[in-house]
PDB file of N, CA and C in Angstrom:
ATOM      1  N   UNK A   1       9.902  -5.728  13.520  1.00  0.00           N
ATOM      2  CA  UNK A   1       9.686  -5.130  12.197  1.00  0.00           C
ATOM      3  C   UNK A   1      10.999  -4.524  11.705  1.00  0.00           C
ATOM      4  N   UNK A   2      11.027  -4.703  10.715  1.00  0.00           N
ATOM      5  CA  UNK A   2      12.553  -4.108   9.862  1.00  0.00           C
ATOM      6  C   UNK A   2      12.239  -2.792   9.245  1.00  0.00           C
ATOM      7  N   UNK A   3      13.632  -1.913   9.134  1.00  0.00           N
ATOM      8  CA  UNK A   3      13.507  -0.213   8.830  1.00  0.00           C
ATOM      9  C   UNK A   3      13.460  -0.110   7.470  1.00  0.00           C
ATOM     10  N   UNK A   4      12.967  -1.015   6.953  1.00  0.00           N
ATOM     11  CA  UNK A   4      12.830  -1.179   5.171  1.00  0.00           C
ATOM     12  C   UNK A   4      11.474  -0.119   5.361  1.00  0.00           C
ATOM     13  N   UNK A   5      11.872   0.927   4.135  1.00  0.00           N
ATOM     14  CA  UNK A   5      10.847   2.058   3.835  1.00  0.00           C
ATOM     15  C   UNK A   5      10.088   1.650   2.146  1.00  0.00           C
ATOM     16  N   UNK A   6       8.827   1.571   2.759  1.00  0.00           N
ATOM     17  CA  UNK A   6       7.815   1.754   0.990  1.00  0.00           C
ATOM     18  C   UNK A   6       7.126   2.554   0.293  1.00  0.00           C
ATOM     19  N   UNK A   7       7.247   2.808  -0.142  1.00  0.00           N
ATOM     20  CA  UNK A   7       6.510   3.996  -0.965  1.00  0.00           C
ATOM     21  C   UNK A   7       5.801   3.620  -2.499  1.00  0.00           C
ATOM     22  N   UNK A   8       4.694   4.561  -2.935  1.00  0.00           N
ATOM     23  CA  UNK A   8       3.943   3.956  -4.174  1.00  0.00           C
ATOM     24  C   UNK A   8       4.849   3.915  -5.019  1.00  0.00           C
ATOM     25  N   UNK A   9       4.556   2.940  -6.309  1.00  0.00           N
ATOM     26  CA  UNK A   9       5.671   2.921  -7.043  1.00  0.00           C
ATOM     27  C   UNK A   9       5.384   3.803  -8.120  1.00  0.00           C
ATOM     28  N   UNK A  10       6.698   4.456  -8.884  1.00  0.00           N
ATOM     29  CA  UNK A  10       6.676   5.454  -9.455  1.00  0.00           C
ATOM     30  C   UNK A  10       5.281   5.235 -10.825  1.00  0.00           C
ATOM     31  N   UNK A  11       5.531   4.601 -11.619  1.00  0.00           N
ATOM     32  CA  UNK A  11       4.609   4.031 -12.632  1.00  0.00           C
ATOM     33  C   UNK A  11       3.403   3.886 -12.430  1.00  0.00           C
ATOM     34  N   UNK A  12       2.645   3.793 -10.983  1.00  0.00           N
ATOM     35  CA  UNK A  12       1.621   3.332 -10.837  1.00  0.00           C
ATOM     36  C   UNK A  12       0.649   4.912 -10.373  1.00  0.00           C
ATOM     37  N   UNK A  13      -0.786   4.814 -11.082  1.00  0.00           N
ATOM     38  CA  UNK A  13      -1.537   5.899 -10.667  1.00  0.00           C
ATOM     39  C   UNK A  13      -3.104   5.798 -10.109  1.00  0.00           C
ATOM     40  N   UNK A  14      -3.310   6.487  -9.068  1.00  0.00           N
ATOM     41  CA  UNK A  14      -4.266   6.029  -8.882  1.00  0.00           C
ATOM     42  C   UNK A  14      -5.899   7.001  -9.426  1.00  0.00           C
ATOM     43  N   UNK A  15      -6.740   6.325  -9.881  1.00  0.00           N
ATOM     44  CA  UNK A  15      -8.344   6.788 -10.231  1.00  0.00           C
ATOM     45  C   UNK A  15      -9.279   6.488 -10.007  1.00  0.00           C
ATOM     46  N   UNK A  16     -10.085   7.217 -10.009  1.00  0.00           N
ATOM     47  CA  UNK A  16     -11.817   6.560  -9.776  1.00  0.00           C
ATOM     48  C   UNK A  16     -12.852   6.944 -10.989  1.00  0.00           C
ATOM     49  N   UNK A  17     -12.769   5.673 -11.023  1.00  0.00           N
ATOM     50  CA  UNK A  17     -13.808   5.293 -12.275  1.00  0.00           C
ATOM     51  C   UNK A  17     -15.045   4.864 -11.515  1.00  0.00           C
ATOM     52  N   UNK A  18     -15.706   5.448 -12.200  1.00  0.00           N
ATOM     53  CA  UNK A  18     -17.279   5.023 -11.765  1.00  0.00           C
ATOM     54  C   UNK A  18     -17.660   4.914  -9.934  1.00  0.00           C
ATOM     55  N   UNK A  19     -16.838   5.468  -9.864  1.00  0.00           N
ATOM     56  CA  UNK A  19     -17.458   5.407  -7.748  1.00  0.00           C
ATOM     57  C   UNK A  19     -15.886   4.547  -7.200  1.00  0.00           C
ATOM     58  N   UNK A  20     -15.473   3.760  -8.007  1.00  0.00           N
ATOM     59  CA  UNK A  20     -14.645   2.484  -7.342  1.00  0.00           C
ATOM     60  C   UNK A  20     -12.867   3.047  -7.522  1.00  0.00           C
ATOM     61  N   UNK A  21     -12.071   2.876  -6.943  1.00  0.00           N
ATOM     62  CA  UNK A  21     -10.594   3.416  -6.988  1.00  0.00           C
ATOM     63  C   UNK A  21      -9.766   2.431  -7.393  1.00  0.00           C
ATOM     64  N   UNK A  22      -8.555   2.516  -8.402  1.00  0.00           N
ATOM     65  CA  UNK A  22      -8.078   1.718  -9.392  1.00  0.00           C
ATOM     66  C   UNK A  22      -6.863   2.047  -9.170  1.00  0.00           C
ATOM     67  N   UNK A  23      -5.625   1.538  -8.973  1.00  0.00           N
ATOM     68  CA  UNK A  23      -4.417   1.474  -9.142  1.00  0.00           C
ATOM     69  C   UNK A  23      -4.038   1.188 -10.985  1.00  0.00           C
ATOM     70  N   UNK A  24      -3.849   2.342 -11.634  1.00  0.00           N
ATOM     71  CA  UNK A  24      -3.529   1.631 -12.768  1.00  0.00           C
ATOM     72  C   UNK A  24      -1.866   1.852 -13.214  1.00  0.00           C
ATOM     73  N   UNK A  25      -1.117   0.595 -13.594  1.00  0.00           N
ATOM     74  CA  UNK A  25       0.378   0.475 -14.181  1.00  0.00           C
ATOM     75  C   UNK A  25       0.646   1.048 -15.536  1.00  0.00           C
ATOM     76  N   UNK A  26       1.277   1.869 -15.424  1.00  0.00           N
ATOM     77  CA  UNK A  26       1.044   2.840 -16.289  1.00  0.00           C
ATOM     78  C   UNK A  26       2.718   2.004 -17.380  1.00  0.00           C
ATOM     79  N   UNK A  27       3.362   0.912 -17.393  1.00  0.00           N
ATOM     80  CA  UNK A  27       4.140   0.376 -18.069  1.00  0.00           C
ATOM     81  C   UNK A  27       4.030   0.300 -19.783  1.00  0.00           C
ATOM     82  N   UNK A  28       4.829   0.410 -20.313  1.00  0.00           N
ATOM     83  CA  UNK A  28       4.740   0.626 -21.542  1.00  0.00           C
ATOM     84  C   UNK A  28       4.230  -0.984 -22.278  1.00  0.00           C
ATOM     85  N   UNK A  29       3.565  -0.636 -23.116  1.00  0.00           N
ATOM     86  CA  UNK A  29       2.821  -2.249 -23.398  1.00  0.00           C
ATOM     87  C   UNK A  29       1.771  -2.930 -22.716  1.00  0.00           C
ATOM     88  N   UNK A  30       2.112  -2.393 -21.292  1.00  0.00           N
ATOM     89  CA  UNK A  30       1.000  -3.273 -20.206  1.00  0.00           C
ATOM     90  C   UNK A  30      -0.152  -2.149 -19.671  1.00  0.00           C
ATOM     91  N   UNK A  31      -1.146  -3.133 -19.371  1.00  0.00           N
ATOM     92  CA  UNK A  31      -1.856  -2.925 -19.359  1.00  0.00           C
ATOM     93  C   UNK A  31      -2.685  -3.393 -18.238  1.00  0.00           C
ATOM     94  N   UNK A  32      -2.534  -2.676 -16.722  1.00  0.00           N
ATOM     95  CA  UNK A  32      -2.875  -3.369 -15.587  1.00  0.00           C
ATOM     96  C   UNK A  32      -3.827  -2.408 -14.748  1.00  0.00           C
ATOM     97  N   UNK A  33      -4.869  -3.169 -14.134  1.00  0.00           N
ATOM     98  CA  UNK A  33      -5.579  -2.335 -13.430  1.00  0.00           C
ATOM     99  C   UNK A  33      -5.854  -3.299 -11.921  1.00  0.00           C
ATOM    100  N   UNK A  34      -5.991  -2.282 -10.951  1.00  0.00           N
ATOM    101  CA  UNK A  34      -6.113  -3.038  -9.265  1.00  0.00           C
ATOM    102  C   UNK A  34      -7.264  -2.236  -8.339  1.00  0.00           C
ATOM    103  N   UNK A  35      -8.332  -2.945  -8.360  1.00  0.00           N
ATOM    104  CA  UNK A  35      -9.649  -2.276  -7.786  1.00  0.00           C
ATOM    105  C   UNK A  35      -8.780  -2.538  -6.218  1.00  0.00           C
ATOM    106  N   UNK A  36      -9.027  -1.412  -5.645  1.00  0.00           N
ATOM    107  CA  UNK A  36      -8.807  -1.104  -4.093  1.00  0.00           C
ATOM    108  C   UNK A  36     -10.256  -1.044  -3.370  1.00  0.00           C
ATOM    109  N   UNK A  37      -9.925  -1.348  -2.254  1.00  0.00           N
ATOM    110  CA  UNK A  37     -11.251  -1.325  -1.096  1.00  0.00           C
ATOM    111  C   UNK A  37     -10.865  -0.218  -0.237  1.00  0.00           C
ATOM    112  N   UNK A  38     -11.455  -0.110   0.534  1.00  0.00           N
ATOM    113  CA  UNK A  38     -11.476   1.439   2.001  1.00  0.00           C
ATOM    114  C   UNK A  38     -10.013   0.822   2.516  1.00  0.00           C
ATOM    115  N   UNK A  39      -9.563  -0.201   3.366  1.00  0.00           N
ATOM    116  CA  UNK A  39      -8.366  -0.385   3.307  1.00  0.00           C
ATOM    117  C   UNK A  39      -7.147  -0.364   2.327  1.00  0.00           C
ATOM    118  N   UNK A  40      -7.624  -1.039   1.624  1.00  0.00           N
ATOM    119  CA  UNK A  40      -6.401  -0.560   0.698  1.00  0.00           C
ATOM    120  C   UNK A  40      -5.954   0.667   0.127  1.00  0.00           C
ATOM    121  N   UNK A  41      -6.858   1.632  -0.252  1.00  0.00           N
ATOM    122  CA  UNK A  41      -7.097   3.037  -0.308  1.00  0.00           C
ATOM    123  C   UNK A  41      -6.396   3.718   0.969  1.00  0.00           C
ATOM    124  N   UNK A  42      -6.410   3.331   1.929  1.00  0.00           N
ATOM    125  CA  UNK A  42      -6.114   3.880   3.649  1.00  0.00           C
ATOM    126  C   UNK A  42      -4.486   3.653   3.144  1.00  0.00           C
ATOM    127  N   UNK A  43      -4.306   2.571   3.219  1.00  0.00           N
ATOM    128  CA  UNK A  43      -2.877   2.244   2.760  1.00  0.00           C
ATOM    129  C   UNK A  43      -2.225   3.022   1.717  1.00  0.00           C
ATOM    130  N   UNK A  44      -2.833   3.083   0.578  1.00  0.00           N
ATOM    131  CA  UNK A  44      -2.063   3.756  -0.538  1.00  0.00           C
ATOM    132  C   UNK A  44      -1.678   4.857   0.104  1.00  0.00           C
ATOM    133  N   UNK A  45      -2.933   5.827   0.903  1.00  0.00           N
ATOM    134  CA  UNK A  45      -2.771   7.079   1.082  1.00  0.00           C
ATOM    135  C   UNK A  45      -1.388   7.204   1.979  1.00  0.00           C
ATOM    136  N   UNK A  46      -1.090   6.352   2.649  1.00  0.00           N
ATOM    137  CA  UNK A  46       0.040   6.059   3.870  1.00  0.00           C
ATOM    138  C   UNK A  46       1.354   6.288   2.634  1.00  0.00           C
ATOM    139  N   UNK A  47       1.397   6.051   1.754  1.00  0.00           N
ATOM    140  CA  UNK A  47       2.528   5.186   0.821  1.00  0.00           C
ATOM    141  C   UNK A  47       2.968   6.497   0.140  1.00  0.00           C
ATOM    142  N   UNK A  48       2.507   7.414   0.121  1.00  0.00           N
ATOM    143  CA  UNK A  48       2.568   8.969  -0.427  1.00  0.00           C
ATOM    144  C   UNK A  48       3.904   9.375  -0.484  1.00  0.00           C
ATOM    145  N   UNK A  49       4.616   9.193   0.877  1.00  0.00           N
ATOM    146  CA  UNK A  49       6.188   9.499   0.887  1.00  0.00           C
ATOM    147  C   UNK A  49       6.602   7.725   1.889  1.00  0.00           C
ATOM    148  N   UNK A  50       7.435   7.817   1.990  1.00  0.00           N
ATOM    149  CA  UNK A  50       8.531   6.160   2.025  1.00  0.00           C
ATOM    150  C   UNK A  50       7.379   6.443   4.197  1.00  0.00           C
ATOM    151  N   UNK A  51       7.594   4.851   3.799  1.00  0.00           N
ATOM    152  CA  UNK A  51       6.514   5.139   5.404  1.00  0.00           C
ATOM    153  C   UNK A  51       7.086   3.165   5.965  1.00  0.00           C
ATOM    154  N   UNK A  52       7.543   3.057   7.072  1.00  0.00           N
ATOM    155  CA  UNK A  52       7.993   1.984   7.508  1.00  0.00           C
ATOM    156  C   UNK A  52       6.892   1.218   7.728  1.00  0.00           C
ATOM    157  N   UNK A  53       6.999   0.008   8.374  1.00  0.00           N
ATOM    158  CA  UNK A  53       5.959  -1.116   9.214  1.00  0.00           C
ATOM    159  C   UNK A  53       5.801  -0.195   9.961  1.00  0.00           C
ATOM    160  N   UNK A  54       6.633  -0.148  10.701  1.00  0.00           N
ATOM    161  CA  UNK A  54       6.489   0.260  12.327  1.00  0.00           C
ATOM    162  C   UNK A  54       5.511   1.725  12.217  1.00  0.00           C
ATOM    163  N   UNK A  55       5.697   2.633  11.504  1.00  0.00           N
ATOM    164  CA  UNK A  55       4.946   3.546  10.889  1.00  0.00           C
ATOM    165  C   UNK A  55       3.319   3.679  10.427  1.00  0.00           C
ATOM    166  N   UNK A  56       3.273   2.197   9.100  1.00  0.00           N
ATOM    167  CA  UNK A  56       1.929   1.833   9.390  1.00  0.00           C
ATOM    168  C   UNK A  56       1.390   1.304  10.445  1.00  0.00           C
ATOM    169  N   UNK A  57       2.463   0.348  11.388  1.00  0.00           N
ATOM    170  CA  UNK A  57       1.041  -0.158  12.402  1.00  0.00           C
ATOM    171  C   UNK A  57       0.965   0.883  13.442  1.00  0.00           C
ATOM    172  N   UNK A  58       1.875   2.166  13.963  1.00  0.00           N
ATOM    173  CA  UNK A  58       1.620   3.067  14.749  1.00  0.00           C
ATOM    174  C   UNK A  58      -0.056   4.148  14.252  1.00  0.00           C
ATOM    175  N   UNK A  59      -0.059   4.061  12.742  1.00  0.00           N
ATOM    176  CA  UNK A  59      -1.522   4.938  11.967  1.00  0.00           C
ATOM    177  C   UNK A  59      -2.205   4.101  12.511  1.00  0.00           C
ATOM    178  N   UNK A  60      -2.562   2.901  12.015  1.00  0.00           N
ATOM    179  CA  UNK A  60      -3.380   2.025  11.832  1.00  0.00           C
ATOM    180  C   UNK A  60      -4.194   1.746  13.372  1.00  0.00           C
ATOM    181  N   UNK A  61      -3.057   1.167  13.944  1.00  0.00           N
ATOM    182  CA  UNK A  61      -3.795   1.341  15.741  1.00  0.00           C
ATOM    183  C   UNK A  61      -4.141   3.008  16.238  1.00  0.00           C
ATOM    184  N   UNK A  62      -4.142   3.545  15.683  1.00  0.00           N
ATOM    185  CA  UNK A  62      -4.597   4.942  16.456  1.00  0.00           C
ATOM    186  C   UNK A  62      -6.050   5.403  15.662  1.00  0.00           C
ATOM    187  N   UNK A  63      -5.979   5.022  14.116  1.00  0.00           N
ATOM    188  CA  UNK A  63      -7.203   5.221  13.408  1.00  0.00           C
ATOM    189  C   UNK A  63      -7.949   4.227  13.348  1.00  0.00           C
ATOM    190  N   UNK A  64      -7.576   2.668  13.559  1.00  0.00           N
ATOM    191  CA  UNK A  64      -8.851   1.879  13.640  1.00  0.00           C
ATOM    192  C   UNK A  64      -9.243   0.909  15.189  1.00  0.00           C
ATOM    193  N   UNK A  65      -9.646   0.760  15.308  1.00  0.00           N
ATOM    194  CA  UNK A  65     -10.456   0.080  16.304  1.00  0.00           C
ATOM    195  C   UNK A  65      -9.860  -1.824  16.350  1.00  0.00           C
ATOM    196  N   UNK A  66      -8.426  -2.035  16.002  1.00  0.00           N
ATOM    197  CA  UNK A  66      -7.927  -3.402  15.568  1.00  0.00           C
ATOM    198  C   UNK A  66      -6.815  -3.864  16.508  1.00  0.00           C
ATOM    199  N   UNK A  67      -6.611  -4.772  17.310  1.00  0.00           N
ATOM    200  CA  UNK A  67      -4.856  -5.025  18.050  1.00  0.00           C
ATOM    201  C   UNK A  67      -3.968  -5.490  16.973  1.00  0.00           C
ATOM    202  N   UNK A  68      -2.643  -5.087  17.940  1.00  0.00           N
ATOM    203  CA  UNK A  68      -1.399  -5.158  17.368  1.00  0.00           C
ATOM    204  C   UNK A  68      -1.358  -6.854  16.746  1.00  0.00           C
ATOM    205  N   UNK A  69      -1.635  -7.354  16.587  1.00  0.00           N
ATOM    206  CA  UNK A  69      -1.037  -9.118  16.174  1.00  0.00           C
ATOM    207  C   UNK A  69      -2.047  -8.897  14.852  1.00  0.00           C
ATOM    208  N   UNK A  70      -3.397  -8.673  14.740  1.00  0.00           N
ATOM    209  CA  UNK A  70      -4.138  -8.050  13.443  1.00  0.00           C
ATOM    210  C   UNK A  70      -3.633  -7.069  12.526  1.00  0.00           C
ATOM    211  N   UNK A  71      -3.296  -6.010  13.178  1.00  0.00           N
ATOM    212  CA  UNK A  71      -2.432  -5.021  12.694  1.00  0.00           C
ATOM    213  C   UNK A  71      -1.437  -5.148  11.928  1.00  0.00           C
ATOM    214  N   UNK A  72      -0.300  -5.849  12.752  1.00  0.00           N
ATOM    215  CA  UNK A  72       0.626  -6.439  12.208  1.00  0.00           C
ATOM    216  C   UNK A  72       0.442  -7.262  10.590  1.00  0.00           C
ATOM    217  N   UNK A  73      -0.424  -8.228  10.951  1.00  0.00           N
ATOM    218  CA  UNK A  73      -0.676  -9.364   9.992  1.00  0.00           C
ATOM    219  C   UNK A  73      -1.080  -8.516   8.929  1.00  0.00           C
ATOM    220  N   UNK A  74      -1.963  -7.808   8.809  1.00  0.00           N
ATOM    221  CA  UNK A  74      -2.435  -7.228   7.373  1.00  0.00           C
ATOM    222  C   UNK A  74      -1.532  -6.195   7.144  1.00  0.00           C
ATOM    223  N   UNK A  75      -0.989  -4.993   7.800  1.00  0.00           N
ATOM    224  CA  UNK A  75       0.048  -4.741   7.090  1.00  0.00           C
ATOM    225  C   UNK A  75       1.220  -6.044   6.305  1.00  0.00           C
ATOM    226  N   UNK A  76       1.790  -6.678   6.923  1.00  0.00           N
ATOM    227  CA  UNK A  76       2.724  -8.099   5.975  1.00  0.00           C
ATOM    228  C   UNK A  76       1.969  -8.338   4.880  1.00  0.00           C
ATOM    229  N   UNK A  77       0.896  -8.609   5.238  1.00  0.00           N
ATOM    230  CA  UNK A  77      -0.210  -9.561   3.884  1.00  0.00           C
ATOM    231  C   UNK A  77       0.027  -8.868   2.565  1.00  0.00           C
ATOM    232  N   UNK A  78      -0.705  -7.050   2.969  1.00  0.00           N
ATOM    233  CA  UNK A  78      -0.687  -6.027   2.223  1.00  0.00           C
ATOM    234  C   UNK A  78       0.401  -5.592   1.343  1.00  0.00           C
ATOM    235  N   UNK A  79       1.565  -5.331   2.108  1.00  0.00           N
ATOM    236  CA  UNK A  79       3.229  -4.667   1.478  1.00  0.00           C
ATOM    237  C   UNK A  79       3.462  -5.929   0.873  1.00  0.00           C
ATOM    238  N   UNK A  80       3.370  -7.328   1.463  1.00  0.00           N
ATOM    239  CA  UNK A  80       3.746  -8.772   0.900  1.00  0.00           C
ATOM    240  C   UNK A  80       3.177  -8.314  -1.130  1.00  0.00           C
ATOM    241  N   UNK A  81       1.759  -8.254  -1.123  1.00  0.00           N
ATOM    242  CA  UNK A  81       0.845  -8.388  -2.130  1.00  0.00           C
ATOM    243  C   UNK A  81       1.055  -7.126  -3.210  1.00  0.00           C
ATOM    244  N   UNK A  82       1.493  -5.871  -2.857  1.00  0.00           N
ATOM    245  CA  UNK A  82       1.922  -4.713  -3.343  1.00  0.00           C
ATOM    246  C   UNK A  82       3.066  -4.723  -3.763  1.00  0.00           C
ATOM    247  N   UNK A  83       4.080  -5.691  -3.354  1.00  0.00           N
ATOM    248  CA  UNK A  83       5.667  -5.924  -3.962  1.00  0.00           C
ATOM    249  C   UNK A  83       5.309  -7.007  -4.729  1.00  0.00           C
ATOM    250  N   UNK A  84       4.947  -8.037  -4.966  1.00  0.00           N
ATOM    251  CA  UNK A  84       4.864  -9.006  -5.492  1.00  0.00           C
ATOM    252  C   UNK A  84       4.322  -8.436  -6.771  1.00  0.00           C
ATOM    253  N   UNK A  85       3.000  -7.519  -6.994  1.00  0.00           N
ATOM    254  CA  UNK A  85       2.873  -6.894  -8.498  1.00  0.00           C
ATOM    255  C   UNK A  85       3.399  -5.319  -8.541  1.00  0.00           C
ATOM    256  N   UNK A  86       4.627  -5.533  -7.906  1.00  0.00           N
ATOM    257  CA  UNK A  86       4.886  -4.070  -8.320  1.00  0.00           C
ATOM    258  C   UNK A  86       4.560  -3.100  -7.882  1.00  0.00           C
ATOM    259  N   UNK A  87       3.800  -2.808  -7.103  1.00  0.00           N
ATOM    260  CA  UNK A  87       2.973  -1.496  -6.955  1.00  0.00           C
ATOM    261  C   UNK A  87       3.118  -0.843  -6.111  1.00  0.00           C
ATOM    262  N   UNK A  88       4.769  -1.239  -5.185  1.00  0.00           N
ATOM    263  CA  UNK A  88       5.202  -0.436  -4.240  1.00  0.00           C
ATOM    264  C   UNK A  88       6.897  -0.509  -4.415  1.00  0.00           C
ATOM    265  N   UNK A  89       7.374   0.625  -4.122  1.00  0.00           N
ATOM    266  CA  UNK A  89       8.889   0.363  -4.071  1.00  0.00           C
ATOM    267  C   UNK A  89       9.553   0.182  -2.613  1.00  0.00           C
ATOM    268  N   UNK A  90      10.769  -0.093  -2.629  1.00  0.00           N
ATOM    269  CA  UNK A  90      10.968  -0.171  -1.140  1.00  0.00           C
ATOM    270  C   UNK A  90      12.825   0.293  -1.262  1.00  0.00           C
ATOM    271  N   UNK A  91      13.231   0.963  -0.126  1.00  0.00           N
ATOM    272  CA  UNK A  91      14.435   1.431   0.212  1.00  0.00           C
ATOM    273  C   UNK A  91      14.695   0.592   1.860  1.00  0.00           C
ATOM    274  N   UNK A  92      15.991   0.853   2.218  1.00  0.00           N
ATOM    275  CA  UNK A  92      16.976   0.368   3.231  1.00  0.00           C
ATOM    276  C   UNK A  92      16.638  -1.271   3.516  1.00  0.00           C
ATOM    277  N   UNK A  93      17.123  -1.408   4.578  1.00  0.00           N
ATOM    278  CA  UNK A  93      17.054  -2.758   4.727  1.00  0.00           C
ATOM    279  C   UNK A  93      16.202  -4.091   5.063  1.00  0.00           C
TER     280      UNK A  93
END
């Protein structure tokens, strides 16, 4: 895993509408919304201040009941899917 740090991205806020939790892009003109599940929610909460891989999969195996090669994989999937629309920033390398 590489020491690249992520954190939520500045623009983006999160709410709950009606029971369900929403990432909304708060960009000028746009107009974006991202229904989160119990994981993804778990994650955001991780993303609060700059938090590595190695960081999430050390939470992740201690709070869920999952091995490291699972672990692994959905953190990538996750940070993969959160940079791709924006919705996370990232520092070092």
């Amino acid at each position: 895993m590489d020491d690249k740090q992520y954190c939520q991205a500045k623009d983006v806020v999160l709410r709950t509408i009606a029971g369900e939790n929403f990432l909304i892009v708060l960009h000028a003109g746009e107009s974006k919304m991202f229904c989160l599940n119990g994981m993804a929610l778990w994650f955001w909460g991780k993303m609060e201040k700059p938090v590595t891989k190695a960081e999430l999969l050390v939470a992740m195996l201690k709070e869920y009941d999952v091995d490291k090669v699972s672990a692994e994989s959905e953190i990538n999937r996750f940070l993969r899917y959160l940079s791709e629309k924006s919705l996370v920033q990232t520092t070092g390398s």
